[in-house]
PDB file of N, CA and C in Angstrom:
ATOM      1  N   UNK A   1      -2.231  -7.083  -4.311  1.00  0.00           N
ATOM      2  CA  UNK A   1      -3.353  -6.201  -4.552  1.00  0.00           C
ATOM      3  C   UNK A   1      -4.664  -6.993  -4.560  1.00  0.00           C
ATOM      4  N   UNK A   2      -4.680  -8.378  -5.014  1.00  0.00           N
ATOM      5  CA  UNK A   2      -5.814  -8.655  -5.115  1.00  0.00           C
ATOM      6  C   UNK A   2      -6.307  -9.477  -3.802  1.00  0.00           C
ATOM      7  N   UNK A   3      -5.485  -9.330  -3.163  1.00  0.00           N
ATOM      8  CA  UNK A   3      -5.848  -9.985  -1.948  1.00  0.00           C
ATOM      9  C   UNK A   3      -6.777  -8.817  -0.752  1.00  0.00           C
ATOM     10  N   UNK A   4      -6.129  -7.826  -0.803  1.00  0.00           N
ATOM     11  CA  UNK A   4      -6.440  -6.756  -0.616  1.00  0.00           C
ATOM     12  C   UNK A   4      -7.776  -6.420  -0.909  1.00  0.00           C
ATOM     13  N   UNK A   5      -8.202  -6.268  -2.265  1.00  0.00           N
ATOM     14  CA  UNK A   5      -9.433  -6.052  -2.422  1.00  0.00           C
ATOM     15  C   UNK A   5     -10.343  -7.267  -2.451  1.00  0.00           C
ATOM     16  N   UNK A   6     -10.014  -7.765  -2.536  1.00  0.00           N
ATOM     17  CA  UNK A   6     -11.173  -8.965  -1.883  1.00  0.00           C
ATOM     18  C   UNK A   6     -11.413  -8.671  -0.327  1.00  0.00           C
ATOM     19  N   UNK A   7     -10.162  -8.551   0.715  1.00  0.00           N
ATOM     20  CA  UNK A   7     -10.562  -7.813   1.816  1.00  0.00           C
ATOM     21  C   UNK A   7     -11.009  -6.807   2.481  1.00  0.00           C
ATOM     22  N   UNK A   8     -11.210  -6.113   1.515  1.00  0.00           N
ATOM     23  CA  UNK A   8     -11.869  -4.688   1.658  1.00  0.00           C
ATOM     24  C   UNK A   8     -13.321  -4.748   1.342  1.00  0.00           C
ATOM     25  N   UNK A   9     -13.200  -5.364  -0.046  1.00  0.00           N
ATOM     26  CA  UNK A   9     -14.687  -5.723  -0.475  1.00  0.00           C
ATOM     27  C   UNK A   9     -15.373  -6.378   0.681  1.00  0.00           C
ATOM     28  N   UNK A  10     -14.913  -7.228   1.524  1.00  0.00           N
ATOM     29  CA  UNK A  10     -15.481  -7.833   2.965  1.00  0.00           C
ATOM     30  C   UNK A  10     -16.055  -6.979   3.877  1.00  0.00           C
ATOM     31  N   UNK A  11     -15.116  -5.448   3.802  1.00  0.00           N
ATOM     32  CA  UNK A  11     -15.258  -4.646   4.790  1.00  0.00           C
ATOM     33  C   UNK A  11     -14.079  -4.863   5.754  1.00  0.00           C
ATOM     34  N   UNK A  12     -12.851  -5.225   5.793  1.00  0.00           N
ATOM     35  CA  UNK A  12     -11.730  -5.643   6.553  1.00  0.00           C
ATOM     36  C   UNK A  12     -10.900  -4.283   6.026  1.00  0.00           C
ATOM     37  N   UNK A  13     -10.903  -3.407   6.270  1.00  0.00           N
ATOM     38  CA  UNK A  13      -9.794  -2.255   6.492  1.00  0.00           C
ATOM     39  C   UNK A  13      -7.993  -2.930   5.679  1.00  0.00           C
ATOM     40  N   UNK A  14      -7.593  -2.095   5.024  1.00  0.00           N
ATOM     41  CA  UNK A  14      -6.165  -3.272   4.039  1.00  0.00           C
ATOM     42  C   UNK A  14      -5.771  -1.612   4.012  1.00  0.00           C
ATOM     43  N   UNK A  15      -4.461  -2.136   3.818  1.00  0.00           N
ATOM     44  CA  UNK A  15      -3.276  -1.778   3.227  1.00  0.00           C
ATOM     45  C   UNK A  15      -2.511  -1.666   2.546  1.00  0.00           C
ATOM     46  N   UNK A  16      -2.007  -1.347   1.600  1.00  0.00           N
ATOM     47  CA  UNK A  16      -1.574  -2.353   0.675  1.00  0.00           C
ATOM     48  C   UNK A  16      -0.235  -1.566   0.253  1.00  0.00           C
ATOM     49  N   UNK A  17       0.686  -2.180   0.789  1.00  0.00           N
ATOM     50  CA  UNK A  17       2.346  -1.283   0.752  1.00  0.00           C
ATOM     51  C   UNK A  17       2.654  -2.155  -0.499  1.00  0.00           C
ATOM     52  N   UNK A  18       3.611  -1.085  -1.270  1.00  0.00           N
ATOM     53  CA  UNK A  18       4.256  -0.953  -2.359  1.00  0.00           C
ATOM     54  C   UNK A  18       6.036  -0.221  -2.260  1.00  0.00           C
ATOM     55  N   UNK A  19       6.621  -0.539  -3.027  1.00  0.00           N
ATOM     56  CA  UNK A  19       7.747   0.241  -3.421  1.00  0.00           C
ATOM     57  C   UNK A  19       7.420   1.366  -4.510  1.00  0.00           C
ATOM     58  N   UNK A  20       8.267   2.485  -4.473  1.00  0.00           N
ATOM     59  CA  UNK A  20       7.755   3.216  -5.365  1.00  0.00           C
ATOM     60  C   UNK A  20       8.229   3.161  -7.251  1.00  0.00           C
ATOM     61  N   UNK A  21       8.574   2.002  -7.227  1.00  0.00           N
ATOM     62  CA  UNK A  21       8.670   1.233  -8.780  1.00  0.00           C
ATOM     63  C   UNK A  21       7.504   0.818  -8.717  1.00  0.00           C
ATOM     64  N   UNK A  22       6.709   0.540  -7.994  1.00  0.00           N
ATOM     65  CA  UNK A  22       5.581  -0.388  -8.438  1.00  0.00           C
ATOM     66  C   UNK A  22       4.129   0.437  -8.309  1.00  0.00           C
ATOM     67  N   UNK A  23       4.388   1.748  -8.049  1.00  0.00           N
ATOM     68  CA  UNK A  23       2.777   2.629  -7.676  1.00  0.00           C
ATOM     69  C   UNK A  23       2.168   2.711  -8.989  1.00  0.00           C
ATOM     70  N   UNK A  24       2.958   2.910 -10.207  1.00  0.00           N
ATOM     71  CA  UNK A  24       1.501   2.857 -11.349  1.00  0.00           C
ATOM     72  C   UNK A  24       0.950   0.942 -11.444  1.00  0.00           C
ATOM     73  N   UNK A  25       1.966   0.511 -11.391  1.00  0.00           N
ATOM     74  CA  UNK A  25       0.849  -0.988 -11.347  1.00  0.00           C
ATOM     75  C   UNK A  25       0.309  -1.504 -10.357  1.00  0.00           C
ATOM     76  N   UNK A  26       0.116  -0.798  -9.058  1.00  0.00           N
ATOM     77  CA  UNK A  26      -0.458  -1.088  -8.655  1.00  0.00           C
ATOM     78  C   UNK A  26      -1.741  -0.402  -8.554  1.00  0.00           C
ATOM     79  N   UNK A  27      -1.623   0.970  -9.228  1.00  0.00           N
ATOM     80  CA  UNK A  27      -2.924   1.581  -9.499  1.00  0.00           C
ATOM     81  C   UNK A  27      -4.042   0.650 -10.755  1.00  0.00           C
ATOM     82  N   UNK A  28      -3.207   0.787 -12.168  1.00  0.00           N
ATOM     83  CA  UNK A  28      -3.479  -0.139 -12.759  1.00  0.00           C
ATOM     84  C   UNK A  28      -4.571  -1.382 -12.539  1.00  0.00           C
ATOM     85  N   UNK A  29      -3.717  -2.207 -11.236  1.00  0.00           N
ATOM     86  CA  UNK A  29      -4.350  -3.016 -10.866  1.00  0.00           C
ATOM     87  C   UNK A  29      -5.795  -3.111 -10.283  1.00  0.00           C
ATOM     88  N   UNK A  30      -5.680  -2.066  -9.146  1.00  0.00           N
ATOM     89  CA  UNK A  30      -7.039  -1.724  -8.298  1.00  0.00           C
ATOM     90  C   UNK A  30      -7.824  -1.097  -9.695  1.00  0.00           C
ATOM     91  N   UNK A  31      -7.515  -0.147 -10.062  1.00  0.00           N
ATOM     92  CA  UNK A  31      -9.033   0.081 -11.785  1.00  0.00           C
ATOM     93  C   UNK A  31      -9.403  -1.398 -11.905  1.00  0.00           C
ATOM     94  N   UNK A  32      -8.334  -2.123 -12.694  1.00  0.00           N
ATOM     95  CA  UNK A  32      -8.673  -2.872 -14.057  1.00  0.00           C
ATOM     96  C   UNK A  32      -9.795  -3.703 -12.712  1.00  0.00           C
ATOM     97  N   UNK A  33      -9.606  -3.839 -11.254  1.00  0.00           N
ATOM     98  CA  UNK A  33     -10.100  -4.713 -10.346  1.00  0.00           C
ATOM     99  C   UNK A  33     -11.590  -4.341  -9.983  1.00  0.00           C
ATOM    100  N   UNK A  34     -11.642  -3.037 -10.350  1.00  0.00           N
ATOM    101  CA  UNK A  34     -12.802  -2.571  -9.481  1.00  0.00           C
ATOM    102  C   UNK A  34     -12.610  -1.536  -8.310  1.00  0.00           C
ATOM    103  N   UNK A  35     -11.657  -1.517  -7.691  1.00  0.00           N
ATOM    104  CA  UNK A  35     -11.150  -0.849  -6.769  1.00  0.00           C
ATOM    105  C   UNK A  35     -10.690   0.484  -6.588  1.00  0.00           C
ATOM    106  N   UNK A  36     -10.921   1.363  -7.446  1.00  0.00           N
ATOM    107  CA  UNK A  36      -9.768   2.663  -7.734  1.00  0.00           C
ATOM    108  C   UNK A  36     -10.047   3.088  -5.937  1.00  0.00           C
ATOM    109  N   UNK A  37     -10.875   3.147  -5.338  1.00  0.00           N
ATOM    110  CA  UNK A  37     -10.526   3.610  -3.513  1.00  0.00           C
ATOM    111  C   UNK A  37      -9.603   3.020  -2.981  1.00  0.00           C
ATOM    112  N   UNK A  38      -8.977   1.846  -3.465  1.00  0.00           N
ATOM    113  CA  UNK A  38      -7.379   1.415  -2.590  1.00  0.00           C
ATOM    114  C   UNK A  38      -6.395   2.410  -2.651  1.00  0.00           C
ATOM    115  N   UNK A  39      -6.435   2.110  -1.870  1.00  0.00           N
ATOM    116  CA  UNK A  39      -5.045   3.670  -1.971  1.00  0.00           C
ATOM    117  C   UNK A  39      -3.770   3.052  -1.669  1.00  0.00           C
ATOM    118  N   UNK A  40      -2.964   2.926  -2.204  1.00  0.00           N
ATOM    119  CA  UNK A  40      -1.151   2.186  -1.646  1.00  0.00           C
ATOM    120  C   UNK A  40      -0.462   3.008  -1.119  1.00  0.00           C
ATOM    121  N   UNK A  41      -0.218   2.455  -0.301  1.00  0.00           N
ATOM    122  CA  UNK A  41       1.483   2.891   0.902  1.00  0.00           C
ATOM    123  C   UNK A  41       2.480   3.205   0.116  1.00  0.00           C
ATOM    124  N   UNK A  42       3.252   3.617   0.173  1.00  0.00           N
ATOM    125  CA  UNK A  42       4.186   3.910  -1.061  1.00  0.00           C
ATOM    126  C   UNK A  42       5.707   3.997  -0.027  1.00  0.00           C
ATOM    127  N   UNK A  43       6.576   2.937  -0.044  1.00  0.00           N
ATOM    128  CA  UNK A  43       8.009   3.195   0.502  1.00  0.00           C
ATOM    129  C   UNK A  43       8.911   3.355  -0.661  1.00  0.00           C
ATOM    130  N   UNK A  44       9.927   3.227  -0.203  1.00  0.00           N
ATOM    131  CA  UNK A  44      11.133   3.514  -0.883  1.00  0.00           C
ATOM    132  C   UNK A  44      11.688   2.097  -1.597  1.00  0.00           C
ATOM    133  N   UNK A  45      12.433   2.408  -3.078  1.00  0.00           N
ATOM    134  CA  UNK A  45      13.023   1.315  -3.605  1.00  0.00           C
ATOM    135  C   UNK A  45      14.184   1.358  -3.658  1.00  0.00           C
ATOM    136  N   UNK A  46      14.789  -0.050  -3.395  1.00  0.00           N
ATOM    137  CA  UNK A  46      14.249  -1.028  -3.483  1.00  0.00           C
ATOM    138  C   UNK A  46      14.571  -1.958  -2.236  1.00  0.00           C
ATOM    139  N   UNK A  47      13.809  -3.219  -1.800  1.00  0.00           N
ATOM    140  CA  UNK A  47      13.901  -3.581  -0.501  1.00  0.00           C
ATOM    141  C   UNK A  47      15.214  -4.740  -0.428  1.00  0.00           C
ATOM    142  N   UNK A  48      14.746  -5.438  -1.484  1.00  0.00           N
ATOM    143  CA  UNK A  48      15.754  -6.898  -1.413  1.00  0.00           C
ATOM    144  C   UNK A  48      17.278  -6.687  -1.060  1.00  0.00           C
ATOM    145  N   UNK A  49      17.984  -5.478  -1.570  1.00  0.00           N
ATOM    146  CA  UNK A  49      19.118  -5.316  -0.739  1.00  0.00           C
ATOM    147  C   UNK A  49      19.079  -4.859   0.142  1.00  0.00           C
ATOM    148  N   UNK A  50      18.342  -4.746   1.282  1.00  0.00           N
ATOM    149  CA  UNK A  50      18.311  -4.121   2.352  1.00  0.00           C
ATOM    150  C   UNK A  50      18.477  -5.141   4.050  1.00  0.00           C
ATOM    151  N   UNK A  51      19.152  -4.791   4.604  1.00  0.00           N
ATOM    152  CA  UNK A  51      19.394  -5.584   6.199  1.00  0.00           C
ATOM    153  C   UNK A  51      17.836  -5.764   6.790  1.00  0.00           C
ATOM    154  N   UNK A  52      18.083  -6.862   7.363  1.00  0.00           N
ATOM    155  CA  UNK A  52      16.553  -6.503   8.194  1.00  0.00           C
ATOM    156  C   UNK A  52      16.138  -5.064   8.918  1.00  0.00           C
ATOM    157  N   UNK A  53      17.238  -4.899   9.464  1.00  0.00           N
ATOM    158  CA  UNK A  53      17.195  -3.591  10.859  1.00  0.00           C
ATOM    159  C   UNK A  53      16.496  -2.469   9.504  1.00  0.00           C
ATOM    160  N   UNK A  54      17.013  -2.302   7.926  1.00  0.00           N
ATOM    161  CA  UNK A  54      16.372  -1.268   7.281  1.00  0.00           C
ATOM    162  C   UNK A  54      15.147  -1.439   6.703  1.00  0.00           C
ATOM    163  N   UNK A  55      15.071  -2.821   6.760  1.00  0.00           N
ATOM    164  CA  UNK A  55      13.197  -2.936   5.863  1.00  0.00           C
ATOM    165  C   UNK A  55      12.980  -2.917   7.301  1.00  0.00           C
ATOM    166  N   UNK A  56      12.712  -2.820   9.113  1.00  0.00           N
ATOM    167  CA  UNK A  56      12.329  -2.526   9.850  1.00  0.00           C
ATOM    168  C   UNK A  56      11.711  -1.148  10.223  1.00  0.00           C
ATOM    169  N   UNK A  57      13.093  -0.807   9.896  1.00  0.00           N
ATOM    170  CA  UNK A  57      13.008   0.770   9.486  1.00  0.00           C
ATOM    171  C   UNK A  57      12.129   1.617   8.086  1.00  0.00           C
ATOM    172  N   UNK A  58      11.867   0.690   7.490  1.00  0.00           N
ATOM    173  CA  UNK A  58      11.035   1.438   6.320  1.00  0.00           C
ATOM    174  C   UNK A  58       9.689   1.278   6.940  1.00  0.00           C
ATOM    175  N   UNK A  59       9.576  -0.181   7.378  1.00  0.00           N
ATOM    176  CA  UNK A  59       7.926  -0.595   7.998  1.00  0.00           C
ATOM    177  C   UNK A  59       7.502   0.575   9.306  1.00  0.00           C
ATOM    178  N   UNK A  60       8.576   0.521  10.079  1.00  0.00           N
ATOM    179  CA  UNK A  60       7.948   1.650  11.102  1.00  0.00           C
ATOM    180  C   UNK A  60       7.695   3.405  10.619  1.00  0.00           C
ATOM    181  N   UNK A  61       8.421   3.427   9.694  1.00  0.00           N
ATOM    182  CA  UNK A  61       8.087   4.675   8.614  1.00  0.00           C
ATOM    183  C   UNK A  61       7.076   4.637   8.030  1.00  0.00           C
ATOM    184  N   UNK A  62       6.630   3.343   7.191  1.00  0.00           N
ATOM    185  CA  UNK A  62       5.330   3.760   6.652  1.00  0.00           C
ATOM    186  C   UNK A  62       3.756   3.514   8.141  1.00  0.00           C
ATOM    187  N   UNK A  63       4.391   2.932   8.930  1.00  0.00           N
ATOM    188  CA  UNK A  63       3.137   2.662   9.730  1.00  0.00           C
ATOM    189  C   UNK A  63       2.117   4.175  10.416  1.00  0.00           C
ATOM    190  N   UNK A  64       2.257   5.227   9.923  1.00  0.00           N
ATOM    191  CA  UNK A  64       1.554   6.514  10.135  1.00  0.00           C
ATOM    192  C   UNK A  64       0.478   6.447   8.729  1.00  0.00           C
ATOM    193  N   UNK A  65       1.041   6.294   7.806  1.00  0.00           N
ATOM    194  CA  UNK A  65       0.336   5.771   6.612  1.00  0.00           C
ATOM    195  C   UNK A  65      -0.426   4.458   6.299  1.00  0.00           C
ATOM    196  N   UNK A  66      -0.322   3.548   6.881  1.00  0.00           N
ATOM    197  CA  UNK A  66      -1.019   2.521   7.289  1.00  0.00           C
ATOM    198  C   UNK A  66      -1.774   2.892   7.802  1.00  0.00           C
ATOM    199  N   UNK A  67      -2.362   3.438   9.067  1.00  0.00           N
ATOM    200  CA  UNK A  67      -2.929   3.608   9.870  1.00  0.00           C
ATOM    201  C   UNK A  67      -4.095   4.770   9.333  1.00  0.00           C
ATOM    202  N   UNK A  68      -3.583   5.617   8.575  1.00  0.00           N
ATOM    203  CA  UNK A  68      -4.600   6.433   8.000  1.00  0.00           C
ATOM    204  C   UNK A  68      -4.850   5.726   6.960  1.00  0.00           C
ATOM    205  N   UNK A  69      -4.653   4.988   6.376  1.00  0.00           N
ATOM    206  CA  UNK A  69      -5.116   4.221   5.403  1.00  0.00           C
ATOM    207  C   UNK A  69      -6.590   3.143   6.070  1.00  0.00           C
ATOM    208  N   UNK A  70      -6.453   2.823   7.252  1.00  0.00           N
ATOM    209  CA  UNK A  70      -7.404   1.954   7.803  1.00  0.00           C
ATOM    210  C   UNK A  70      -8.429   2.513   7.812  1.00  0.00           C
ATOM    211  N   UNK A  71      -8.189   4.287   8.216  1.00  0.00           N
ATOM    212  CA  UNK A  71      -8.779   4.850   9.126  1.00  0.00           C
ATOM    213  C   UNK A  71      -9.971   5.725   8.163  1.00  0.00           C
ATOM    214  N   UNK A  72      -9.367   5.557   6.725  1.00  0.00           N
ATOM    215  CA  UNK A  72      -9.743   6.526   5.139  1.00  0.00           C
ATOM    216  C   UNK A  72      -9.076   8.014   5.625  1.00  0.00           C
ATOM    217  N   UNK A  73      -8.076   7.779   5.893  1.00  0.00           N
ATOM    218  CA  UNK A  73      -7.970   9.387   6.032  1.00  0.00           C
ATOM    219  C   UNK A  73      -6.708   9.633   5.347  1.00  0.00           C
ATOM    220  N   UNK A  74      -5.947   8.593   4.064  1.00  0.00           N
ATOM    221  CA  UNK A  74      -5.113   9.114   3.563  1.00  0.00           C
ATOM    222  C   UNK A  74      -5.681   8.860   1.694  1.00  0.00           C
ATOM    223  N   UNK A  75      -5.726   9.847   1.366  1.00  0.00           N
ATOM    224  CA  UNK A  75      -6.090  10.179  -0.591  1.00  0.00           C
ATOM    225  C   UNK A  75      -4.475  10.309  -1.209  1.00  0.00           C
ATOM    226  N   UNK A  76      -5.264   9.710  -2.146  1.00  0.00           N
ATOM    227  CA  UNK A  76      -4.336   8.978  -3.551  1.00  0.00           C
ATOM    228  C   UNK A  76      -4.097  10.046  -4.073  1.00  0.00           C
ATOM    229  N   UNK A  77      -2.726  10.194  -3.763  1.00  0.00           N
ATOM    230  CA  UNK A  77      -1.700  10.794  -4.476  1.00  0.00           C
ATOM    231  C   UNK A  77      -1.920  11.056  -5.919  1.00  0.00           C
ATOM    232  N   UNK A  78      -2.137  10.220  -6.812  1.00  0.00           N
ATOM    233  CA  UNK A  78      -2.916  11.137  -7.826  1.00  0.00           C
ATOM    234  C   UNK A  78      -2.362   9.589  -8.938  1.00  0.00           C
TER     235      UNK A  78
END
């Protein structure tokens, strides 16, 4: 996250994918940062047991959401 908003703060368009164990801290994070406009990607948990071919498969799933995320055209879920 905080890499993220330092890159945004630049003006560099971010992303910032999450599992969905981790969406309140990463909200958390962007407030306590300054940031509440980051908006997180939100996939499915959890990754570490997963084959490559399925965290492939999660990444090409969230990449519609990425992309509106660059673009500001996806709002925070709440």
């Amino acid at each position: 996250m905080h890499d993220a908003i330092e890159l945004e703060a630049r003006g560099v368009p971010t992303a910032v994918i999450v599992t969905s164990e981790f969406v309140r801290e990463a909200k958390v994070q962007r407030e306590a940062l300054g940031m509440a406009g980051v908006v997180p990607v939100v996939i499915a948990h959890p990754l570490s047991s997963l084959t490559d071919e399925e965290i492939a498969a999660r990444a090409a799933a969230a990449l519609p959401q990425v992309i509106a995320v660059w673009q500001g055209k996806l709002a925070d879920a709440g």
